[in-house]
N, C-alpha and C. Protein backbone atom coordinates (compact mmCIF):
# COMPACT_ATOMS: atom_id res chain seq x y z
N UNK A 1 -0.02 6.08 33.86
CA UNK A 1 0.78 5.19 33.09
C UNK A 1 0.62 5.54 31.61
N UNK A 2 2.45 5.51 30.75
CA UNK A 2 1.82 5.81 29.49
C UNK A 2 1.61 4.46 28.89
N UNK A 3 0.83 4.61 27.53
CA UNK A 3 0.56 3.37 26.72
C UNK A 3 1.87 4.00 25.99
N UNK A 4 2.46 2.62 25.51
CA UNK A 4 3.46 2.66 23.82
C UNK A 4 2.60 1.84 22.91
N UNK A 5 2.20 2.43 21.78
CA UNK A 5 1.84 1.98 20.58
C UNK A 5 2.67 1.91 19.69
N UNK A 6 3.00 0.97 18.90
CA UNK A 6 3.38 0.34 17.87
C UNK A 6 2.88 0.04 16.78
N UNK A 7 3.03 0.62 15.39
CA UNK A 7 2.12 0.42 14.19
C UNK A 7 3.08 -0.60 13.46
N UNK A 8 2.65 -1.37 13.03
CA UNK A 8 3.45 -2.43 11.72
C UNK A 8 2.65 -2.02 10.95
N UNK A 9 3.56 -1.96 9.74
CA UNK A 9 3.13 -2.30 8.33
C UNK A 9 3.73 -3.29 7.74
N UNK A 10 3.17 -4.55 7.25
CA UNK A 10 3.45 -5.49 6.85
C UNK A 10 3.09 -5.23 5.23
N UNK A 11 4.19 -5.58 4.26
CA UNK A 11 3.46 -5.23 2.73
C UNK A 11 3.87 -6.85 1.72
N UNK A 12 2.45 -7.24 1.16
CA UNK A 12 2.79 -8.06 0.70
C UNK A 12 2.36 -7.65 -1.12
N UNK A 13 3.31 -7.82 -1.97
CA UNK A 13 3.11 -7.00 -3.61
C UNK A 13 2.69 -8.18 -4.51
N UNK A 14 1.86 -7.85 -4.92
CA UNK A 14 1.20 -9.37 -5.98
C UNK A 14 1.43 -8.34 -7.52
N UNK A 15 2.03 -9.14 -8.59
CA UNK A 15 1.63 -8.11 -9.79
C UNK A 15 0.58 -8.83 -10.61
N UNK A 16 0.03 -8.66 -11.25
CA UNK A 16 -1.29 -8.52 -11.97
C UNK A 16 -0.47 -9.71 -13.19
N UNK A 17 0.49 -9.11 -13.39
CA UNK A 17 1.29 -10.31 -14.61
C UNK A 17 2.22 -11.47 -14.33
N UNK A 18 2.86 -12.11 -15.19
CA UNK A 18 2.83 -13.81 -14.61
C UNK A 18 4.75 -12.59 -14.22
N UNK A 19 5.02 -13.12 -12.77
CA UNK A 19 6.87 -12.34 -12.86
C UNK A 19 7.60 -13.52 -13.10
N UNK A 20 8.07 -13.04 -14.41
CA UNK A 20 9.28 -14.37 -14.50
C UNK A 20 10.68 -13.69 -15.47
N UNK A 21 10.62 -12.47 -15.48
CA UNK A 21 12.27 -11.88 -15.48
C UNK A 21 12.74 -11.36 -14.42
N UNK A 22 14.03 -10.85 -14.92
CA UNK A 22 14.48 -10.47 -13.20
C UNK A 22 13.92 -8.68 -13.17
N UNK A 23 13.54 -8.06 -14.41
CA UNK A 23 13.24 -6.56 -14.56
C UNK A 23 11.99 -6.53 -13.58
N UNK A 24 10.92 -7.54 -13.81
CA UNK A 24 9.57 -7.68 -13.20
C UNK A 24 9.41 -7.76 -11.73
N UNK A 25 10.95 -8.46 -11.47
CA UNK A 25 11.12 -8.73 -9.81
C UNK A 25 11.61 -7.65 -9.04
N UNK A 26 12.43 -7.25 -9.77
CA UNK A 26 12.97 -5.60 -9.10
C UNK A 26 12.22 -4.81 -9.42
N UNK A 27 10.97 -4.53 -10.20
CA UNK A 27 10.42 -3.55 -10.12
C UNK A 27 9.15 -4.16 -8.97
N UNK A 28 8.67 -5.12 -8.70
CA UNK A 28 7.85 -5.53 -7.54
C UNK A 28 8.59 -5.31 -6.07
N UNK A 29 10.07 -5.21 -6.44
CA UNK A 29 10.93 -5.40 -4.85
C UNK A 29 10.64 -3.92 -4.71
N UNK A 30 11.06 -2.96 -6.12
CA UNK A 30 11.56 -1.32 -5.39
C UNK A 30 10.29 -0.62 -5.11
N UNK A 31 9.29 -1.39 -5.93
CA UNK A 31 7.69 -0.99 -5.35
C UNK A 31 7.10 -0.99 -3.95
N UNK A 32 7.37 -2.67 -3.91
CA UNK A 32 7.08 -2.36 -2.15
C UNK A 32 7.99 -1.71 -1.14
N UNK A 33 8.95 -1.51 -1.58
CA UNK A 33 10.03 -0.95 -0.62
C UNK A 33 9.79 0.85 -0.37
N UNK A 34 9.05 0.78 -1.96
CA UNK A 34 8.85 2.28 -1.67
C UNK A 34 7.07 2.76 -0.78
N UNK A 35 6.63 1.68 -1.65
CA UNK A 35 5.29 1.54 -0.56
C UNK A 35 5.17 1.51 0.77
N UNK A 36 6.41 0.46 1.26
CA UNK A 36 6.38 0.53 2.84
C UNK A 36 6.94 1.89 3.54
N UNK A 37 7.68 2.27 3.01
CA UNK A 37 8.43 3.86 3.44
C UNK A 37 7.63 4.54 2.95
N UNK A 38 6.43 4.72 2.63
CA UNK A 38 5.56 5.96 2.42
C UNK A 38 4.29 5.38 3.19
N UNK A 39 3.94 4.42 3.42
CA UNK A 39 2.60 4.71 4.03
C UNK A 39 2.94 4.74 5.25
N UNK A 40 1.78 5.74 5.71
CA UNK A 40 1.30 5.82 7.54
C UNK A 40 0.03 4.87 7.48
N UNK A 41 0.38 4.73 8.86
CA UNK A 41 -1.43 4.08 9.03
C UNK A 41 -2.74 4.95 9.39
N UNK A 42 -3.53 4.57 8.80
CA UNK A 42 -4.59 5.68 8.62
C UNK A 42 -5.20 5.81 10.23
N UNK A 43 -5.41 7.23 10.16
CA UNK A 43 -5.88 7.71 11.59
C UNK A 43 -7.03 7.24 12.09
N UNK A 44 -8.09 6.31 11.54
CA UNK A 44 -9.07 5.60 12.28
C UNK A 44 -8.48 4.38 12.64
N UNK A 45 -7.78 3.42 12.17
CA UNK A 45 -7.06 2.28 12.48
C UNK A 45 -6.61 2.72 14.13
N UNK A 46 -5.19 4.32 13.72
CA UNK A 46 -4.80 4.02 15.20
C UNK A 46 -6.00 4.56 16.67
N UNK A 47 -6.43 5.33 15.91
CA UNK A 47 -7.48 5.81 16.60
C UNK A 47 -8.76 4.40 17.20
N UNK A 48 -9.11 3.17 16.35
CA UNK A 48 -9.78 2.38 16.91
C UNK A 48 -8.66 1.49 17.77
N UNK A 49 -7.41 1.73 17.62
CA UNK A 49 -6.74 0.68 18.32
C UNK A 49 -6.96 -0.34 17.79
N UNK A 50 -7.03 -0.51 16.18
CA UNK A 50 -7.28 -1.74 15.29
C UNK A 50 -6.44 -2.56 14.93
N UNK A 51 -6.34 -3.44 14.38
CA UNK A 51 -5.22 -4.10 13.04
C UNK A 51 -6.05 -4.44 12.03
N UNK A 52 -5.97 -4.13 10.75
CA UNK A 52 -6.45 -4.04 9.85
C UNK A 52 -5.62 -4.97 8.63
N UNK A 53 -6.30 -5.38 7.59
CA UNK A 53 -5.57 -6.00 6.63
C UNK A 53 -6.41 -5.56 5.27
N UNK A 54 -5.81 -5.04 4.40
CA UNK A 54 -6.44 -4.20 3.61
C UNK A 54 -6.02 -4.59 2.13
N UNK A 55 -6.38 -4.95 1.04
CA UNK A 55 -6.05 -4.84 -0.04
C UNK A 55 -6.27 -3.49 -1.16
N UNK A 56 -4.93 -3.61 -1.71
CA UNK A 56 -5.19 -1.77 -2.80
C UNK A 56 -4.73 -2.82 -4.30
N UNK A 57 -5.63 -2.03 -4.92
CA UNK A 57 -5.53 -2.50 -6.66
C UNK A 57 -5.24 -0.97 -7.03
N UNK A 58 -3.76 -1.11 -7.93
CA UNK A 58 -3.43 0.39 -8.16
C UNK A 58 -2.93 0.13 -9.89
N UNK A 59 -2.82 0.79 -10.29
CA UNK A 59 -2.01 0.59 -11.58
C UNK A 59 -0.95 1.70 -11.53
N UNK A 60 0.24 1.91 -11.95
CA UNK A 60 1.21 2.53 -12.49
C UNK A 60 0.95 3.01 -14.00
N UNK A 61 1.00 4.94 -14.10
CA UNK A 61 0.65 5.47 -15.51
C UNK A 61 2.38 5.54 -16.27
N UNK A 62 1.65 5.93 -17.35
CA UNK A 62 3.14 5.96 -18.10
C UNK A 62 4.20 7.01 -17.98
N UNK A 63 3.50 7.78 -16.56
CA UNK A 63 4.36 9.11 -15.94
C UNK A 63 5.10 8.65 -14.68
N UNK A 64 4.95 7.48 -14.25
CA UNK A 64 5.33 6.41 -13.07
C UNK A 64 4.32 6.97 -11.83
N UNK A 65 3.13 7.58 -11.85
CA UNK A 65 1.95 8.09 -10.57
C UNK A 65 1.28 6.98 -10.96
N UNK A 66 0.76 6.48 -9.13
CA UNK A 66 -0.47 5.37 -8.87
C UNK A 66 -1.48 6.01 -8.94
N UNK A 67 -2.18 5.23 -9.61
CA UNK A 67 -3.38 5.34 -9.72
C UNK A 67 -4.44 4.08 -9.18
N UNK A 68 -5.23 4.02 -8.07
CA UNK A 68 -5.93 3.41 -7.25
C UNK A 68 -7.26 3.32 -8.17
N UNK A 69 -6.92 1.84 -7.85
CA UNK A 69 -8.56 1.76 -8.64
C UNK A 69 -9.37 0.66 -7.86
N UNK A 70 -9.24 0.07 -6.74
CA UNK A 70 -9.68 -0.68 -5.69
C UNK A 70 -9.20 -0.25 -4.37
N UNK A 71 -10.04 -0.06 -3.08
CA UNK A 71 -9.14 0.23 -1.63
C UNK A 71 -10.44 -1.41 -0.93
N UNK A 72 -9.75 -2.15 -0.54
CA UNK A 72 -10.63 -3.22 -0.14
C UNK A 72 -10.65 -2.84 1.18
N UNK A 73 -11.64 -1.94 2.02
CA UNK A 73 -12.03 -1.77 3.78
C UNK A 73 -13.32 -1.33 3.42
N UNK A 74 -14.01 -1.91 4.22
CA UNK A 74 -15.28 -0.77 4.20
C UNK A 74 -15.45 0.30 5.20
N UNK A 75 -14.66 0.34 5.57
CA UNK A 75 -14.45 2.13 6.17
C UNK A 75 -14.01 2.60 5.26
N UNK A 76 -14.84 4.06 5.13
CA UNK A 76 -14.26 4.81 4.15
C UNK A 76 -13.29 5.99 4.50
N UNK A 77 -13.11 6.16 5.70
CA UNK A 77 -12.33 6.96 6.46
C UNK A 77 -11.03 6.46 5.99
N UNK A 78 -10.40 5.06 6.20
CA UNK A 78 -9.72 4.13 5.31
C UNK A 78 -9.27 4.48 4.14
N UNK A 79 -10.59 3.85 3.34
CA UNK A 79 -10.18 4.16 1.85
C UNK A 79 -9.78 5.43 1.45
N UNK A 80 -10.58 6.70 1.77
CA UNK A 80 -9.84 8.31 1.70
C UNK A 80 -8.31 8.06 2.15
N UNK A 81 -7.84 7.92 3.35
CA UNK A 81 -7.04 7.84 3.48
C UNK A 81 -5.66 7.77 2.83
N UNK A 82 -6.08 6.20 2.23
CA UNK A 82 -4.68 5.30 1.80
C UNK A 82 -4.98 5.90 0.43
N UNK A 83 -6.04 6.41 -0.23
CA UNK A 83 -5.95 6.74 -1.39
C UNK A 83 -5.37 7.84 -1.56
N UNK A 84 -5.33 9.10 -0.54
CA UNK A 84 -4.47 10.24 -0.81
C UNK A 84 -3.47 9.99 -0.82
N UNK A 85 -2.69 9.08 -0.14
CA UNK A 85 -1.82 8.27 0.10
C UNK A 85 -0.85 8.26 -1.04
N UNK A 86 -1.78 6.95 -1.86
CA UNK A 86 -1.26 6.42 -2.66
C UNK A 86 -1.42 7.73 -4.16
N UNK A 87 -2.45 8.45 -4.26
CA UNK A 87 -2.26 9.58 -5.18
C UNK A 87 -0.64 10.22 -5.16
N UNK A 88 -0.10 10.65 -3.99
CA UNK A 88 1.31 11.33 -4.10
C UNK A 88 2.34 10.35 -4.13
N UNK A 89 2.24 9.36 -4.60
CA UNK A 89 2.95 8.46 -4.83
C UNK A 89 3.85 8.43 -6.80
N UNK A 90 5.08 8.39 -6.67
CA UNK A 90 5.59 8.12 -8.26
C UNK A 90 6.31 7.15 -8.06
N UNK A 91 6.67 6.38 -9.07
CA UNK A 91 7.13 5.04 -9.00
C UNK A 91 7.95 4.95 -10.23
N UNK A 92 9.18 4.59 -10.19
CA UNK A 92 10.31 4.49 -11.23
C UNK A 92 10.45 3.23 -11.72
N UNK A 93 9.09 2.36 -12.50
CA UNK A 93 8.92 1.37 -12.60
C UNK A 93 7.73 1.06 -14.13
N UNK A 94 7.88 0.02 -14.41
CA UNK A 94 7.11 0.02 -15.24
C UNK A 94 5.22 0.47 -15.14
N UNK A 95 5.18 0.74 -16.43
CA UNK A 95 3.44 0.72 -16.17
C UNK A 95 2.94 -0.49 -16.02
N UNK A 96 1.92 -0.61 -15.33
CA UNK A 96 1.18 -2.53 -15.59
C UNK A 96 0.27 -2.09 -14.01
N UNK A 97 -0.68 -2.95 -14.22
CA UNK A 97 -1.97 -3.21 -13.30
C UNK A 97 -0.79 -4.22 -11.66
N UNK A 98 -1.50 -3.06 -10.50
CA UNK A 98 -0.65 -4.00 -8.99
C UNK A 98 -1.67 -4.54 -7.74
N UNK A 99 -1.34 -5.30 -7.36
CA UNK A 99 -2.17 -5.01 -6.17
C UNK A 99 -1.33 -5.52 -5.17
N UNK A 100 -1.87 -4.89 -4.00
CA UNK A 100 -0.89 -5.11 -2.53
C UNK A 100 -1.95 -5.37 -1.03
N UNK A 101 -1.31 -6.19 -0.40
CA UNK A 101 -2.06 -6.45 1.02
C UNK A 101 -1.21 -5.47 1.76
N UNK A 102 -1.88 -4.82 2.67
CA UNK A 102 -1.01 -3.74 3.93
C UNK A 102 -1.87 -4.46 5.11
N UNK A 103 -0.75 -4.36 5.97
CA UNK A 103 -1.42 -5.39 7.00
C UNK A 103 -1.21 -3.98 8.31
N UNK A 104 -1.88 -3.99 9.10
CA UNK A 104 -1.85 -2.86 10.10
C UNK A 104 -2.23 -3.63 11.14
N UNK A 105 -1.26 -3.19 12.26
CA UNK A 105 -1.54 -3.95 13.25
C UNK A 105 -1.17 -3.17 15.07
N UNK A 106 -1.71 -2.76 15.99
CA UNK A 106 -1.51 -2.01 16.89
C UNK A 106 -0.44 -2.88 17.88
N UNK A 107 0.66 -3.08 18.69
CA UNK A 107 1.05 -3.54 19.46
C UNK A 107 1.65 -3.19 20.78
């Protein structure tokens, strides 16, 4: 019998600053939108048959590349991971301090 696995990524985008224009909101919408279409789930997650819920503190440079400066798992298999991850990442958005929940979940 085969197994079907199913990965979700659930992305929830918090910004670091109070959002109250509409520039701040579309750049939090095209962020996660681009976040969710670029991450995989990291190969120990599917490999433990886990669900995981993970927080990343990243900032945006003034070249639009993330820069990770928190991976909240204590696997570090994890944190390598989502951080190479998030290194090839550019973002057509302002600079400013982000953080995001990725929720991983096997089904």
């Amino acid at each position: 019998m085969k197994t079907l696995r199913i990965f979700t990524l659930t992305i929830a985008l918090l910004t670091s600053t109070i959002v109250g224009n509409a520039t701040e909101k579309a750049d939090s919408a095209d962020i996660s939108k681009q976040i969710q279409s670029s991450i995989q789930t990291p190969e120990k997650i599917i490999n433990d048959d886990a669900q995981s819920r993970v927080l990343v503190v990243f900032s945006i440079d003034e070249n639009g590349k993330a820069v990770v400066h928190e991976i909240g798992s204590n696997d570090e298999a994890v944190r390598n991971d989502l951080s190479g991850q998030f290194a090839l990442m550019t973002f057509n958005a302002e600079s400013g301090m982000y953080s995001i929940w990725l929720n991983f979940k096997t089904l």
